[in-house]
N, C-alpha and C. Protein backbone atom coordinates (compact mmCIF):
# COMPACT_ATOMS: atom_id res chain seq x y z
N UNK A 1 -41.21 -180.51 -2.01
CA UNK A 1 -40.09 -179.59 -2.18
C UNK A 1 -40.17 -178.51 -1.11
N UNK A 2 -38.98 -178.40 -0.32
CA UNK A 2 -38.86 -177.01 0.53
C UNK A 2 -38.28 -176.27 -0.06
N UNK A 3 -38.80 -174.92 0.78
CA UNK A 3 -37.38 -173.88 0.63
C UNK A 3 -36.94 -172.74 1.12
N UNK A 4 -36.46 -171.96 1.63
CA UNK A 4 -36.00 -171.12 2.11
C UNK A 4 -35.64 -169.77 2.24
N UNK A 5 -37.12 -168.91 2.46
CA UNK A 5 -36.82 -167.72 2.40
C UNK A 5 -36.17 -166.57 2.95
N UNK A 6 -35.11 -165.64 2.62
CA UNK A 6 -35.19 -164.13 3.54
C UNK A 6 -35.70 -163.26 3.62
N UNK A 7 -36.01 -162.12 4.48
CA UNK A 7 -36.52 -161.27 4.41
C UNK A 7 -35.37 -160.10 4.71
N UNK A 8 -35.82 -159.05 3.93
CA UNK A 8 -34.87 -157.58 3.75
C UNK A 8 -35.84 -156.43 4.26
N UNK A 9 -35.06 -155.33 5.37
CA UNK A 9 -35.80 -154.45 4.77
C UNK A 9 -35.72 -153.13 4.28
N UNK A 10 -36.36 -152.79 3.38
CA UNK A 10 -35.93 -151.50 2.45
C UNK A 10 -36.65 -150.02 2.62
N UNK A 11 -36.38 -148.94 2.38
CA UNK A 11 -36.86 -148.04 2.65
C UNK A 11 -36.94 -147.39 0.59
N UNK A 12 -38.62 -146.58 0.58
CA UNK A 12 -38.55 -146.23 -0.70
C UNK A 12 -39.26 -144.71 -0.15
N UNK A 13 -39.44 -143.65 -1.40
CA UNK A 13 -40.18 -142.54 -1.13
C UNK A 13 -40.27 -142.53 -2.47
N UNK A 14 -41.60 -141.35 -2.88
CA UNK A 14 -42.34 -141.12 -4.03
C UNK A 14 -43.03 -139.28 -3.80
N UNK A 15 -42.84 -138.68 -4.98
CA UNK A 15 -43.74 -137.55 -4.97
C UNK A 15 -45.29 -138.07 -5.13
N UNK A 16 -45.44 -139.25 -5.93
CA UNK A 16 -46.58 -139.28 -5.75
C UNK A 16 -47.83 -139.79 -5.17
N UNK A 17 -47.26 -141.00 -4.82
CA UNK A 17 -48.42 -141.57 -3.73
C UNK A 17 -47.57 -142.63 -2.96
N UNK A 18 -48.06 -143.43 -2.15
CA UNK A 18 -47.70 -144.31 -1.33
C UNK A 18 -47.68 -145.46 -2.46
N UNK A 19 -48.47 -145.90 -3.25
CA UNK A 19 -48.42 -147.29 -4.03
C UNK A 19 -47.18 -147.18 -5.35
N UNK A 20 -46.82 -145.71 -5.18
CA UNK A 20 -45.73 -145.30 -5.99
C UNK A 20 -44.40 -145.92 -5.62
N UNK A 21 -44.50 -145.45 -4.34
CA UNK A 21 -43.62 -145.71 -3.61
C UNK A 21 -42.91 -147.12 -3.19
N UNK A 22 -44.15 -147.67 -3.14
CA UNK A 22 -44.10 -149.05 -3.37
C UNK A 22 -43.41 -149.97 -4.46
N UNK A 23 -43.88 -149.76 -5.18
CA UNK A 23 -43.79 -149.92 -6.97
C UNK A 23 -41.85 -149.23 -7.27
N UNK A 24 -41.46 -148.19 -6.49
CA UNK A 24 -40.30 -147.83 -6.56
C UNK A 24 -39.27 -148.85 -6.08
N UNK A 25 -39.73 -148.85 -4.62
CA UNK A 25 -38.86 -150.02 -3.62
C UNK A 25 -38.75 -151.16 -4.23
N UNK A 26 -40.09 -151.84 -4.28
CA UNK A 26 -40.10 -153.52 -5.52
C UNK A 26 -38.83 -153.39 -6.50
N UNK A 27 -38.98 -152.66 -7.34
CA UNK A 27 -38.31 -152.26 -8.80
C UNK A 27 -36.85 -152.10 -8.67
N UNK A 28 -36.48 -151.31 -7.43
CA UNK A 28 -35.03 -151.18 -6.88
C UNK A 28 -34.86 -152.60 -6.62
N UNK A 29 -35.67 -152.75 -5.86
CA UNK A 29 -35.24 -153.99 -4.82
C UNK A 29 -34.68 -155.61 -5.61
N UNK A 30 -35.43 -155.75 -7.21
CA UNK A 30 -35.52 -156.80 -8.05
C UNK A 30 -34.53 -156.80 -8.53
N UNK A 31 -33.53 -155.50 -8.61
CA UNK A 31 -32.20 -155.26 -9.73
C UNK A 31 -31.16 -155.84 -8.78
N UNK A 32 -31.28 -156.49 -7.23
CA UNK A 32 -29.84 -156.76 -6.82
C UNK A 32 -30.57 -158.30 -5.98
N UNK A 33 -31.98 -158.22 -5.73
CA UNK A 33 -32.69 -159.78 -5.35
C UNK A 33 -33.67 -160.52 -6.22
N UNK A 34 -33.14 -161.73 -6.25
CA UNK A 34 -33.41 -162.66 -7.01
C UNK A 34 -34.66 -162.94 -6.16
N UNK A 35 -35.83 -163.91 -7.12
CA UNK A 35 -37.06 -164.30 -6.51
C UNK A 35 -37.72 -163.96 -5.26
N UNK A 36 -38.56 -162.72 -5.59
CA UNK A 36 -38.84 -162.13 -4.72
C UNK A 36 -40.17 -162.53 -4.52
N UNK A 37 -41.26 -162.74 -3.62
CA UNK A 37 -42.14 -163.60 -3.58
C UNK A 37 -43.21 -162.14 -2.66
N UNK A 38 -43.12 -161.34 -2.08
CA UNK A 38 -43.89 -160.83 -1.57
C UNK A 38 -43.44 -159.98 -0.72
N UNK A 39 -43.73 -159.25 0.14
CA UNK A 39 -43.35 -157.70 0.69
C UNK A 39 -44.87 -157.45 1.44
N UNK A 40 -44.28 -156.86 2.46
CA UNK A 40 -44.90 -156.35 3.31
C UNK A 40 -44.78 -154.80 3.78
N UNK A 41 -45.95 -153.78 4.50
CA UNK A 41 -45.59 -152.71 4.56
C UNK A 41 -45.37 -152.17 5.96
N UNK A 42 -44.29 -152.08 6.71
CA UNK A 42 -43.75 -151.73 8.26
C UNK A 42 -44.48 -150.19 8.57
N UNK A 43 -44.38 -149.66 7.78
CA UNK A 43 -44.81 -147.79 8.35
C UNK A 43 -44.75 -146.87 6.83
N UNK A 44 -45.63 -146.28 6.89
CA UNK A 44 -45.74 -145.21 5.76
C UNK A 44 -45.83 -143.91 7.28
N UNK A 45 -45.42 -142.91 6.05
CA UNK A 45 -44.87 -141.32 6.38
C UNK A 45 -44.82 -140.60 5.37
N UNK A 46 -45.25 -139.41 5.74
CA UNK A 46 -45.44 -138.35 4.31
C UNK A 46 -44.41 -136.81 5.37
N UNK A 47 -43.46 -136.81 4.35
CA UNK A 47 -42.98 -135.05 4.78
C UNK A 47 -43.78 -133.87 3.96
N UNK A 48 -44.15 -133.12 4.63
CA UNK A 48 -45.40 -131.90 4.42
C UNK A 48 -44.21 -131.03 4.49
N UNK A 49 -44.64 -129.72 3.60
CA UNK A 49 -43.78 -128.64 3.83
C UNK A 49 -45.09 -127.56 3.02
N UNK A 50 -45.25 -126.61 3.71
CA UNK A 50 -46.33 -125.93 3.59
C UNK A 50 -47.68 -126.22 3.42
N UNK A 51 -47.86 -127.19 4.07
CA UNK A 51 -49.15 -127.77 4.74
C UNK A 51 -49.77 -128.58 3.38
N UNK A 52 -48.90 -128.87 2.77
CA UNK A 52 -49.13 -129.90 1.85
C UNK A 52 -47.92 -131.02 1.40
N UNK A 53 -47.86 -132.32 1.17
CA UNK A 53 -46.83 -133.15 1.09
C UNK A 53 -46.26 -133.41 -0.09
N UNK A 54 -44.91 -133.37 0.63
CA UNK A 54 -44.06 -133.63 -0.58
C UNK A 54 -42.95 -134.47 -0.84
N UNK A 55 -43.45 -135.80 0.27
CA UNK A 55 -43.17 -136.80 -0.72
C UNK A 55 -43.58 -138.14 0.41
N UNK A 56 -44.36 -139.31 -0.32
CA UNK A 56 -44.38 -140.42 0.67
C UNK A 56 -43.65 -141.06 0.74
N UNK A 57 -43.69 -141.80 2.02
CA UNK A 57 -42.59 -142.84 2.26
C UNK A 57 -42.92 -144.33 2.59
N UNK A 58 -41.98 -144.91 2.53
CA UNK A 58 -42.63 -146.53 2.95
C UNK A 58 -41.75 -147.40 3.27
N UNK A 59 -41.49 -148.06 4.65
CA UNK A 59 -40.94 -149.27 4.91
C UNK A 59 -41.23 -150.79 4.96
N UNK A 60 -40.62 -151.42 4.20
CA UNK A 60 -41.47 -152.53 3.91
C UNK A 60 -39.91 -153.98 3.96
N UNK A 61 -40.94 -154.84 4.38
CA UNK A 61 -39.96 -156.08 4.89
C UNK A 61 -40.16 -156.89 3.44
N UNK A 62 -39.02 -156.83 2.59
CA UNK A 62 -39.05 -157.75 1.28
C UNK A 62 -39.08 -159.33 1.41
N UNK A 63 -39.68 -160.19 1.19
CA UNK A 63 -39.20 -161.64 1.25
C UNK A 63 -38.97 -162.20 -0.28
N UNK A 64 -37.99 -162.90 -0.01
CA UNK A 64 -37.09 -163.72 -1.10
C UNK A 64 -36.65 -164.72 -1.05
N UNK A 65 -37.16 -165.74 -2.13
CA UNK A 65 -36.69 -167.25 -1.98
C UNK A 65 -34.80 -167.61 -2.14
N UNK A 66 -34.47 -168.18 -1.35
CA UNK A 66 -32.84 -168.05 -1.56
C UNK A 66 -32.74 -169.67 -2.91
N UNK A 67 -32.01 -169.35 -3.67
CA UNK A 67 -31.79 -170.55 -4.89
C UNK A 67 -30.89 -171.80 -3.45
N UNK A 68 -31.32 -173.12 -4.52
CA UNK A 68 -31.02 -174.26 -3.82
C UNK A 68 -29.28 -174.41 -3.81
């Protein structure tokens, strides 16, 4: 059996950590793509504002099996 995946990519942010952030993007990402098989992470970034951060970020390339 073959099959045929795409890849998307999405942008998420979190007050609280990077794996938050993660866990955000996935969760968004499941409510509009079907069979999602794995994800990858392009660039994390944190905006600091008084020398402490306040909020991470994360770009990540989604892959998804397309139905037959």
């Amino acid at each position: 059996m073959s099959s045929v995946a795409k890849i998307t990519e999405i942008s998420a942010s979190s007050e609280k950590s990077f794996a938050d952030a993660m866990d955000i993007g996935i969760a968004r990402a499941s409510k509009t793509l079907k069979n999602i098989s794995g994800a990858w992470v392009n660039d994390m970034k944190v905006d600091v504002k008084d020398g402490k951060i306040t909020h991470y970020r994360v770009n990540m390339k989604v892959t998804f099996v397309l139905d037959d």
